[in-house]
N, C-alpha and C. Protein backbone atom coordinates (compact mmCIF):
# COMPACT_ATOMS: atom_id res chain seq x y z
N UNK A 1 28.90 17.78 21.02
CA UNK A 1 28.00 16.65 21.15
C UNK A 1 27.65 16.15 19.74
N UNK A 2 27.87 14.83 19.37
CA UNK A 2 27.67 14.00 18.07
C UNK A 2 25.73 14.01 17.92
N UNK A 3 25.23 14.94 16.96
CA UNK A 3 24.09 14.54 16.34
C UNK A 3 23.92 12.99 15.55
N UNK A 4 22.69 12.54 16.44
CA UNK A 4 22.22 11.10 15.46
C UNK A 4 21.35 10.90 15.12
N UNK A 5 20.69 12.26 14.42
CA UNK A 5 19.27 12.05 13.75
C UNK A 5 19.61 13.12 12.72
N UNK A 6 19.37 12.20 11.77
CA UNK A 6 19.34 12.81 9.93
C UNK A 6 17.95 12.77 9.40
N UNK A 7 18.10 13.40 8.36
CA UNK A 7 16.45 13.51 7.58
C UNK A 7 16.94 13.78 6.42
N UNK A 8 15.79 13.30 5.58
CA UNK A 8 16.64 12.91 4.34
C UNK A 8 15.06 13.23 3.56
N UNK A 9 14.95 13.53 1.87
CA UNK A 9 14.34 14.12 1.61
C UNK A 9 14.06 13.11 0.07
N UNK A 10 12.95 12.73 -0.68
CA UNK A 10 12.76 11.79 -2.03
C UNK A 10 11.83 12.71 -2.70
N UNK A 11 12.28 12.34 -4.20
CA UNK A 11 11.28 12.69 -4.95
C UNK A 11 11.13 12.06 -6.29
N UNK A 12 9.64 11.86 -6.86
CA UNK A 12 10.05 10.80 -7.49
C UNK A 12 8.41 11.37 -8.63
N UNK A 13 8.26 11.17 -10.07
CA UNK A 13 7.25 11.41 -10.66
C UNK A 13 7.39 10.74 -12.34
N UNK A 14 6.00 10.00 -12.27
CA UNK A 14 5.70 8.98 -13.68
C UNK A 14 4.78 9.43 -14.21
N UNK A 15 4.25 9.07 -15.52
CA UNK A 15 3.28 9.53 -16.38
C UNK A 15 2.42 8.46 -15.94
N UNK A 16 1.51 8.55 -16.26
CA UNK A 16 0.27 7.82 -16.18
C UNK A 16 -0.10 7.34 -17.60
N UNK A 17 -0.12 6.28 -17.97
CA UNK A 17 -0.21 5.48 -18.96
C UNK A 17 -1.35 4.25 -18.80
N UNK A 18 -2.26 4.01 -20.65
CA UNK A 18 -2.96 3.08 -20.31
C UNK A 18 -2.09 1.40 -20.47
N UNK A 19 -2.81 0.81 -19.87
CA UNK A 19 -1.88 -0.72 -20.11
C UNK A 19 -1.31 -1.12 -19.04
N UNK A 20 -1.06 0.08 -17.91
CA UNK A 20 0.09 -0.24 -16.27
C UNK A 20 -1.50 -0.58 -15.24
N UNK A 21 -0.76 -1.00 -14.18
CA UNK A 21 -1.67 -1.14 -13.06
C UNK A 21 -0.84 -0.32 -12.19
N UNK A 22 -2.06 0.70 -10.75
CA UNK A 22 -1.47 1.57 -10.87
C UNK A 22 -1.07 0.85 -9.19
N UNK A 23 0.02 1.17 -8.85
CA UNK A 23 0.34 0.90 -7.26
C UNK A 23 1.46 1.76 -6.62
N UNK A 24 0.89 2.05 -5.49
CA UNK A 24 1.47 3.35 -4.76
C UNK A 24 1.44 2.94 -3.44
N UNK A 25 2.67 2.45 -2.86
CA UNK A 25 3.24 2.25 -1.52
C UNK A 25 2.93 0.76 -1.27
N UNK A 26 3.24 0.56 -2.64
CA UNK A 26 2.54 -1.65 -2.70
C UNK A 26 1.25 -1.88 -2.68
N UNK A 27 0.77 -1.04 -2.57
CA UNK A 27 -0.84 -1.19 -3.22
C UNK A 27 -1.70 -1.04 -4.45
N UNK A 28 -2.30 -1.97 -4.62
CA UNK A 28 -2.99 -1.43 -6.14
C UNK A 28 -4.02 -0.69 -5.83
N UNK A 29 -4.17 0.08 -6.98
CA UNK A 29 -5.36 1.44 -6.72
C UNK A 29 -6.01 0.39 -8.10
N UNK A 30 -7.12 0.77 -7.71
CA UNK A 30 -8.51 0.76 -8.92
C UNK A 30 -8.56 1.96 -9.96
N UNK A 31 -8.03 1.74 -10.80
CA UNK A 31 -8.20 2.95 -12.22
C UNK A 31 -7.41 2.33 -13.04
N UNK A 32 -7.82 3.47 -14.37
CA UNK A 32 -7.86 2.89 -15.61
C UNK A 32 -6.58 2.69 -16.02
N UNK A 33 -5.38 3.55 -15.39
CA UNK A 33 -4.15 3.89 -15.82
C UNK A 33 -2.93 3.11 -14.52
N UNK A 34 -2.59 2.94 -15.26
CA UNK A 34 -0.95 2.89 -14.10
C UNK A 34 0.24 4.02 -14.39
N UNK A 35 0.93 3.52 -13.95
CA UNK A 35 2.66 4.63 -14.13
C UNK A 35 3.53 3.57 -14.53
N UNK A 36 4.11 4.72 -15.75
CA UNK A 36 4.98 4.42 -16.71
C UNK A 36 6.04 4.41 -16.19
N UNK A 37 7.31 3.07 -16.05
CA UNK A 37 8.61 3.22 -15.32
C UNK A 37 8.82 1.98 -15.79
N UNK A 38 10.09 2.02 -15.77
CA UNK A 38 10.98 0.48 -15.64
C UNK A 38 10.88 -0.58 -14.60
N UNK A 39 10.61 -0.26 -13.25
CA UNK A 39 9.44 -1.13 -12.57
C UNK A 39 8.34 -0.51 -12.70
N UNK A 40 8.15 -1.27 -11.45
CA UNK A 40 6.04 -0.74 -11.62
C UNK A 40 5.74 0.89 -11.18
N UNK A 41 7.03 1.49 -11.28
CA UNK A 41 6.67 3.01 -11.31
C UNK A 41 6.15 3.40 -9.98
N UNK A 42 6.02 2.73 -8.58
CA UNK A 42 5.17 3.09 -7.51
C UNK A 42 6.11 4.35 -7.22
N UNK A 43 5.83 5.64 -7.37
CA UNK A 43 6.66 7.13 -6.99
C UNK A 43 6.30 7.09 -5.53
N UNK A 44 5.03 6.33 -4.82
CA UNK A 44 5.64 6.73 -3.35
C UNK A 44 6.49 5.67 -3.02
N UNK A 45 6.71 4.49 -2.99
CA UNK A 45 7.80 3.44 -2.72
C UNK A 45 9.40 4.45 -3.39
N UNK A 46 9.26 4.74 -4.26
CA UNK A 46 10.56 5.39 -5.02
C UNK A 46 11.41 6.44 -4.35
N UNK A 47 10.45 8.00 -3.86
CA UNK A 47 10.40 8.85 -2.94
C UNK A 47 10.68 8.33 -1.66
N UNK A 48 10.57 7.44 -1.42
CA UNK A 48 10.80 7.16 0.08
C UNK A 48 12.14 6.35 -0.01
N UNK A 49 12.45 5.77 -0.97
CA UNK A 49 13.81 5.61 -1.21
C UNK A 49 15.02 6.13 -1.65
N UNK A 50 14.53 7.28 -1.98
CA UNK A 50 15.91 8.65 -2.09
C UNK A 50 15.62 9.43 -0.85
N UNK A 51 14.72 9.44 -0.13
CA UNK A 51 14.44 9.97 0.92
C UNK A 51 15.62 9.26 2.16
N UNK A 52 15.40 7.92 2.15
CA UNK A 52 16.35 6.83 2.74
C UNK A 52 17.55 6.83 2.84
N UNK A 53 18.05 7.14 1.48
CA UNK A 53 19.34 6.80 0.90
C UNK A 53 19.82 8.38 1.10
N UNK A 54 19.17 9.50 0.91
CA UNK A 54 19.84 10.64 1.48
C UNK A 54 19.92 11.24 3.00
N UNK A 55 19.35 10.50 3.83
CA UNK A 55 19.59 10.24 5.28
C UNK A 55 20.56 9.74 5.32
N UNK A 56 20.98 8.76 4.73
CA UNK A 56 22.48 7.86 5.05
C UNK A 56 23.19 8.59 4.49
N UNK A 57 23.18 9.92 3.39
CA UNK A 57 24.29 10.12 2.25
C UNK A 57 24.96 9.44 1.48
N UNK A 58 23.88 8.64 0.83
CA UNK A 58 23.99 7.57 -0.62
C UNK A 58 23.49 8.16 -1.31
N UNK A 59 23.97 7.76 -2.79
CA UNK A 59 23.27 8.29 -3.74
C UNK A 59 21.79 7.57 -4.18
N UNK A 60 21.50 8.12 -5.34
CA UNK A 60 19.74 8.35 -5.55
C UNK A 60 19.44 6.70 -6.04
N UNK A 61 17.93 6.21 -6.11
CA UNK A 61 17.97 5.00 -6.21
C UNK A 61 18.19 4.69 -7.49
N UNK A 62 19.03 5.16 -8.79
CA UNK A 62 19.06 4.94 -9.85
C UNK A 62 20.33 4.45 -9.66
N UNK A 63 20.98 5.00 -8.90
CA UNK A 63 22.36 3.94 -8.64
C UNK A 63 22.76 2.65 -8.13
N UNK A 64 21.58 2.66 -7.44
CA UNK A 64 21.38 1.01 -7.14
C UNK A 64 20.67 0.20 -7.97
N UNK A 65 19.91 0.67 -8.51
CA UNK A 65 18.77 0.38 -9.59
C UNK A 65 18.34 0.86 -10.61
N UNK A 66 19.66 0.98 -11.68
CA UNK A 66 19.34 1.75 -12.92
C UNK A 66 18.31 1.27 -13.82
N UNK A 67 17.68 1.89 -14.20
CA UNK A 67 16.65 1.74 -15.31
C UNK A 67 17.69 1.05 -16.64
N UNK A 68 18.48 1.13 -16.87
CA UNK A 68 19.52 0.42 -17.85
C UNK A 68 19.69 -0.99 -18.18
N UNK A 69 19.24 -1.23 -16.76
CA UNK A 69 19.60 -2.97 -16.22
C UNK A 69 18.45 -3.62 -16.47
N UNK A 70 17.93 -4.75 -17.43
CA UNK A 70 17.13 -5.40 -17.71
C UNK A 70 16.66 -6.32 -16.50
N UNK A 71 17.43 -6.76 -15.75
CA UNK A 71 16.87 -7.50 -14.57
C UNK A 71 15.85 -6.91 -13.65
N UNK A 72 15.88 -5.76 -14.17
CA UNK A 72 15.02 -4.78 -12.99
C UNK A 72 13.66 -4.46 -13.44
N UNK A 73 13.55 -4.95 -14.87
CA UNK A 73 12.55 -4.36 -15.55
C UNK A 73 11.28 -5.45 -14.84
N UNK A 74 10.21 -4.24 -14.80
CA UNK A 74 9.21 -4.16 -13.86
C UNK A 74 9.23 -5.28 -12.35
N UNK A 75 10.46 -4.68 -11.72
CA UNK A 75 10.82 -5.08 -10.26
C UNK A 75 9.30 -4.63 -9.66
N UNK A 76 8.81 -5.45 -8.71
CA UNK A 76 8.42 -4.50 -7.63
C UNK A 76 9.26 -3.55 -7.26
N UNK A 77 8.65 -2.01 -6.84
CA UNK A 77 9.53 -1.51 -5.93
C UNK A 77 9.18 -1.70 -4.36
N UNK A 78 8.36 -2.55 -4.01
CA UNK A 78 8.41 -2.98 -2.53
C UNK A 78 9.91 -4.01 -2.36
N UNK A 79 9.85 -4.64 -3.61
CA UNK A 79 11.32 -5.46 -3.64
C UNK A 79 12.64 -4.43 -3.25
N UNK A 80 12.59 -3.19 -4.04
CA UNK A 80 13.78 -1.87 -4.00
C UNK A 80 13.68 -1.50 -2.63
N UNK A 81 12.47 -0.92 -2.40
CA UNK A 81 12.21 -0.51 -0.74
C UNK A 81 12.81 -1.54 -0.07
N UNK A 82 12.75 -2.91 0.43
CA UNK A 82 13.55 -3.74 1.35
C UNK A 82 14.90 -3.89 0.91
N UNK A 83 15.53 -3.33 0.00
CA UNK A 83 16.69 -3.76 -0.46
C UNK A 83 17.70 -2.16 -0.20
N UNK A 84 16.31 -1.33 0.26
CA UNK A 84 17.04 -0.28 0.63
C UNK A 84 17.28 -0.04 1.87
N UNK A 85 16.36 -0.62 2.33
CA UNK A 85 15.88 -0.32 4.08
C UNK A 85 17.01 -1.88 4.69
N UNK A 86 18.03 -2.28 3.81
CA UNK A 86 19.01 -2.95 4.14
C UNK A 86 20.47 -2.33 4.16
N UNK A 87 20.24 -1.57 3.18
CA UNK A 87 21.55 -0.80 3.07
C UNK A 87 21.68 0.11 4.26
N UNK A 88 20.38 0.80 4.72
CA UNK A 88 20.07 1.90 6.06
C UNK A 88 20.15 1.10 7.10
N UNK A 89 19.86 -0.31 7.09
CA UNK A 89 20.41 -1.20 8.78
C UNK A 89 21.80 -1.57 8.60
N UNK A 90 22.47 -1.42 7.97
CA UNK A 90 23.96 -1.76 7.88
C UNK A 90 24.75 -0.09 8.10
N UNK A 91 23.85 0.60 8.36
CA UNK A 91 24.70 1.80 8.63
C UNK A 91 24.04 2.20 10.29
N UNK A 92 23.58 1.39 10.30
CA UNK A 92 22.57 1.37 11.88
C UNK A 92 21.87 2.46 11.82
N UNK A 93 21.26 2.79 10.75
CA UNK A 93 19.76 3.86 10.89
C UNK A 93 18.92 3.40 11.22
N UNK A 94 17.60 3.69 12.01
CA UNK A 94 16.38 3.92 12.32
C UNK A 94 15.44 4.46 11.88
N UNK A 95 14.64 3.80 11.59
CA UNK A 95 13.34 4.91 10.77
C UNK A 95 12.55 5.59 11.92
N UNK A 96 12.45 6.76 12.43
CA UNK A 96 11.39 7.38 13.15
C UNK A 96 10.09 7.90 12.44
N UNK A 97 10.14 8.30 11.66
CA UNK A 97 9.17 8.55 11.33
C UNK A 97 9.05 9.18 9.25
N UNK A 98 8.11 8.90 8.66
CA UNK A 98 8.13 9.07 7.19
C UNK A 98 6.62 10.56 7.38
N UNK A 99 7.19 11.13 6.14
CA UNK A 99 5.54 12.09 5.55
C UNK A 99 6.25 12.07 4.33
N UNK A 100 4.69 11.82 3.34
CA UNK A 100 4.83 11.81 2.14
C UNK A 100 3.78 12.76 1.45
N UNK A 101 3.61 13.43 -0.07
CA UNK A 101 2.61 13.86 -0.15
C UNK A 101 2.84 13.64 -1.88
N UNK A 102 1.53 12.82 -1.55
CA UNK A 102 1.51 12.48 -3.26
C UNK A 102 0.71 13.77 -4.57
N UNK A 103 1.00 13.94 -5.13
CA UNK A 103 0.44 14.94 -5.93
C UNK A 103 -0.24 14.82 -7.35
N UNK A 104 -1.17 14.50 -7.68
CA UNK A 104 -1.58 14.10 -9.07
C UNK A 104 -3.40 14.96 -8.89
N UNK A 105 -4.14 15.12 -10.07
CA UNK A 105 -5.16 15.26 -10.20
C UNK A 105 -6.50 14.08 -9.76
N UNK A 106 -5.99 12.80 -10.63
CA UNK A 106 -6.66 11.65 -10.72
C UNK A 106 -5.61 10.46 -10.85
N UNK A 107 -6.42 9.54 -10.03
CA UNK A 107 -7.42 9.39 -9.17
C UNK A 107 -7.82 9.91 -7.14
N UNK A 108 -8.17 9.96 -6.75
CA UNK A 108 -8.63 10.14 -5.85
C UNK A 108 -7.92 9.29 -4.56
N UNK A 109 -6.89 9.47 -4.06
CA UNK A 109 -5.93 8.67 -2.90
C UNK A 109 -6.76 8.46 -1.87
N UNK A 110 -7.15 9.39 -0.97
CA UNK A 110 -7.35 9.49 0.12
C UNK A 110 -8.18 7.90 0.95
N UNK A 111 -9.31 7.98 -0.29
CA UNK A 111 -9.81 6.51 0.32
C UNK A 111 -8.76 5.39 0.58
N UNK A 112 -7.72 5.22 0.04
CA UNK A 112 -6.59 3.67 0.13
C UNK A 112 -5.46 4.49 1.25
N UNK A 113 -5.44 5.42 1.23
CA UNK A 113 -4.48 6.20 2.89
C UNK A 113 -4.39 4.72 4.13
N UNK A 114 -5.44 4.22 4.36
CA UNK A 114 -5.47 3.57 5.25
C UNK A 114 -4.96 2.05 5.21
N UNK A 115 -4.93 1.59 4.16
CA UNK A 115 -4.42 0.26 3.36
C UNK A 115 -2.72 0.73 2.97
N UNK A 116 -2.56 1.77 2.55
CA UNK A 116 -1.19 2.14 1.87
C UNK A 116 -0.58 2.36 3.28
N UNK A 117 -0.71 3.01 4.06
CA UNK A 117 -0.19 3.12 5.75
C UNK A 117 0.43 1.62 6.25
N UNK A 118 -0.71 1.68 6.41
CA UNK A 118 -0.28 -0.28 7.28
C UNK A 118 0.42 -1.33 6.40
N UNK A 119 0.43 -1.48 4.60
CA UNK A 119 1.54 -1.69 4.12
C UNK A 119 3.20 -1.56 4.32
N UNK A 120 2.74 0.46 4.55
CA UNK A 120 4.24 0.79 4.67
C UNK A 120 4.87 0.59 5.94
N UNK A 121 3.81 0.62 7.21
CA UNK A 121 4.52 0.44 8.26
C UNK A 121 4.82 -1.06 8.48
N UNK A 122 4.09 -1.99 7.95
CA UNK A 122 4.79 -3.06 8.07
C UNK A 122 5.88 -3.41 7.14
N UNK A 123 6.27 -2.74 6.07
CA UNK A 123 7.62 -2.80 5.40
C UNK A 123 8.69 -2.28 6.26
N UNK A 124 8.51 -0.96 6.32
CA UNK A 124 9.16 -0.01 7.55
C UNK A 124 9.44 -0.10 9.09
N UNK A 125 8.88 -0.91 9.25
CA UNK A 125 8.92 -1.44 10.77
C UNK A 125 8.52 -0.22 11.70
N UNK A 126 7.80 0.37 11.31
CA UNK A 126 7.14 1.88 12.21
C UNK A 126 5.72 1.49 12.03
N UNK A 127 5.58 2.82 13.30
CA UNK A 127 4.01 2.23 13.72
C UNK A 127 3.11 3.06 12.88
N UNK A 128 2.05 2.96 12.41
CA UNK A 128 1.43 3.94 11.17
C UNK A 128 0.62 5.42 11.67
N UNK A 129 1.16 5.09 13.24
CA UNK A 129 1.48 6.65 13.40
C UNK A 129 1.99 7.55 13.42
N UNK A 130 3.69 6.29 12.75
CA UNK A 130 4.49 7.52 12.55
C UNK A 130 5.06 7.81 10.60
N UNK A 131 3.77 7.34 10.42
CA UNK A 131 3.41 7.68 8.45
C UNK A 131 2.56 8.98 8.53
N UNK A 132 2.84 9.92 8.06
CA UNK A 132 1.78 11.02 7.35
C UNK A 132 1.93 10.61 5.97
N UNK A 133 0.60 10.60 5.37
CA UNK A 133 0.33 10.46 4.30
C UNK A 133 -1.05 11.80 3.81
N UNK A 134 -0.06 12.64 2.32
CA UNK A 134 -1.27 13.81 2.46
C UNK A 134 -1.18 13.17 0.52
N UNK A 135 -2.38 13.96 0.22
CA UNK A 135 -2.55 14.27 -1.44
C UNK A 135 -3.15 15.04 -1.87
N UNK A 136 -2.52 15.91 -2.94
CA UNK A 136 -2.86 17.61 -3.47
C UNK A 136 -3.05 17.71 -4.63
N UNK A 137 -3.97 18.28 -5.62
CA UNK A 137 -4.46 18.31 -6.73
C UNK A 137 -3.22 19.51 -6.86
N UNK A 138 -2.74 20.05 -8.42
CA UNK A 138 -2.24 21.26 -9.07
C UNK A 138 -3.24 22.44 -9.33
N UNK A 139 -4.44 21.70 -9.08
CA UNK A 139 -5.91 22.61 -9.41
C UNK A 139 -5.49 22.71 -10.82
N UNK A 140 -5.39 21.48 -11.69
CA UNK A 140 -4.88 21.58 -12.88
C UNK A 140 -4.07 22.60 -13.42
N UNK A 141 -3.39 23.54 -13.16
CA UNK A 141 -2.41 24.58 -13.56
C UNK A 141 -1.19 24.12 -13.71
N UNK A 142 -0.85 22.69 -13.63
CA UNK A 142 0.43 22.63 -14.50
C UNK A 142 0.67 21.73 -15.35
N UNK A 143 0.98 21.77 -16.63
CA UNK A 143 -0.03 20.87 -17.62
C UNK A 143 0.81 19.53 -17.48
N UNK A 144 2.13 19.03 -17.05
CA UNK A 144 2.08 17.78 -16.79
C UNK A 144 1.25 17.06 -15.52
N UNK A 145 0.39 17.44 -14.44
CA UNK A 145 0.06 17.13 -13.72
C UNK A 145 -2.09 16.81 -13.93
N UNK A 146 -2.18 17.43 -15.70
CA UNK A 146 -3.54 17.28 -15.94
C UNK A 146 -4.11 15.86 -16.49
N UNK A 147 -3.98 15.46 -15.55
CA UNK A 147 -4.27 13.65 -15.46
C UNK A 147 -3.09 13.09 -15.96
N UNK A 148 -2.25 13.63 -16.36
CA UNK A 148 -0.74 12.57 -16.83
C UNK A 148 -0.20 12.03 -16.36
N UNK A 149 0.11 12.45 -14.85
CA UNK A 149 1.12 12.03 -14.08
C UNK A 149 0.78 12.23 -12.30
N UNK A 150 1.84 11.38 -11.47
CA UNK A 150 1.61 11.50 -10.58
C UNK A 150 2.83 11.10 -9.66
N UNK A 151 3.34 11.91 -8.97
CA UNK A 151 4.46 12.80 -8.19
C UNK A 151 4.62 12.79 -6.90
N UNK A 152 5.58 12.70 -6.16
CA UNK A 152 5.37 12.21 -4.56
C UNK A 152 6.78 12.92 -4.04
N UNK A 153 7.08 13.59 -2.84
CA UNK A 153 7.93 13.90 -2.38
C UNK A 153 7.54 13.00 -0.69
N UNK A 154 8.72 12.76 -0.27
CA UNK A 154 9.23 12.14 0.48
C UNK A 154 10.30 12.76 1.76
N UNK A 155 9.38 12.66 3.25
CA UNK A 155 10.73 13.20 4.28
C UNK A 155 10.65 12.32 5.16
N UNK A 156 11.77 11.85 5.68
CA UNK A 156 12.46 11.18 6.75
C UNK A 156 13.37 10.64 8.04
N UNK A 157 13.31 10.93 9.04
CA UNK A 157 13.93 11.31 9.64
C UNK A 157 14.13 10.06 10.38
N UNK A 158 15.69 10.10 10.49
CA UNK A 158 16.27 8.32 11.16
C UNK A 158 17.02 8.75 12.11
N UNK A 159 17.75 7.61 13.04
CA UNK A 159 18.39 7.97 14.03
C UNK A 159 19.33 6.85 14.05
N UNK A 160 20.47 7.03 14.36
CA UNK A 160 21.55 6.20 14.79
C UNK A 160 21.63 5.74 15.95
């Protein structure tokens, strides 16, 4: 019997820099810092796009979107996300369902969970009950994660 449900796995992590605005799953957060990247650095939009692309068994989103390429410089990645979630309808995938878990010290996610959800499910075409969205401090013990940066892994599971 032919299996038609894959899951596919992202991961994705930027420094936190002053001068960026910070946005995570197409949303802007309120703080002082953004993430440092060749686009706007959003690591959960990013994560969810190697997450994507390794459900289908494509490679990582630097191959579609190298940091090399000046045209890309500070893309949205909600722009990358639809440009990925095109490549996954041409192979007739389905999104069932996303969990993500963002990981940084500061700032404080949980309050925008509810704004960043209904973003993604209306990018995603899923219902935002089928988004988990979690976020976990390092309890500062790992020194890139002591306010520097902020890190997101990504799982996904599609269906043909």
């Amino acid at each position: 019997m032919r299996k038609n449900f894959f899951v596919g796995i992202g991961f994705d992590i930027h420094r936190l820099t002053l001068g960026r605005k910070l946005i995570l799953g197409g949303i802007e957060i309120p703080f002082d810092k953004g993430l440092l990247g060749h686009s706007d650095g959003d690591v959960l939009c990013h994560a969810i796009c190697d997450a994507l692309l390794s459900s289908a068994g494509l490679s990582d989103i630097g191959s579609f979107f190298p940091d090399t390429d000046p045209k890309y410089k500070d893309i949205s990645s909600v722009v990358i996300l639809k440009e990925i979630l095109a490549r996954i309808k041409k192979k007739k995938l389905k999104i069932i369902n996303l969990s993500a878990v963002l990981i940084c010290e500061t700032p404080k996610l949980n309050p925008y969970f509810k704004q960043i959800k209904t973003q993604l499910a209306k990018i995603l075409k899923i219902s935002e009950n089928n988004i988990g969205l979690s976020a976990k401090t390092t309890e500062q013990m790992l020194f890139s994660f002591k306010k520097q940066a902020i890190a997101c892994f990504a799982v996904v599971l599609v269906k043909r």
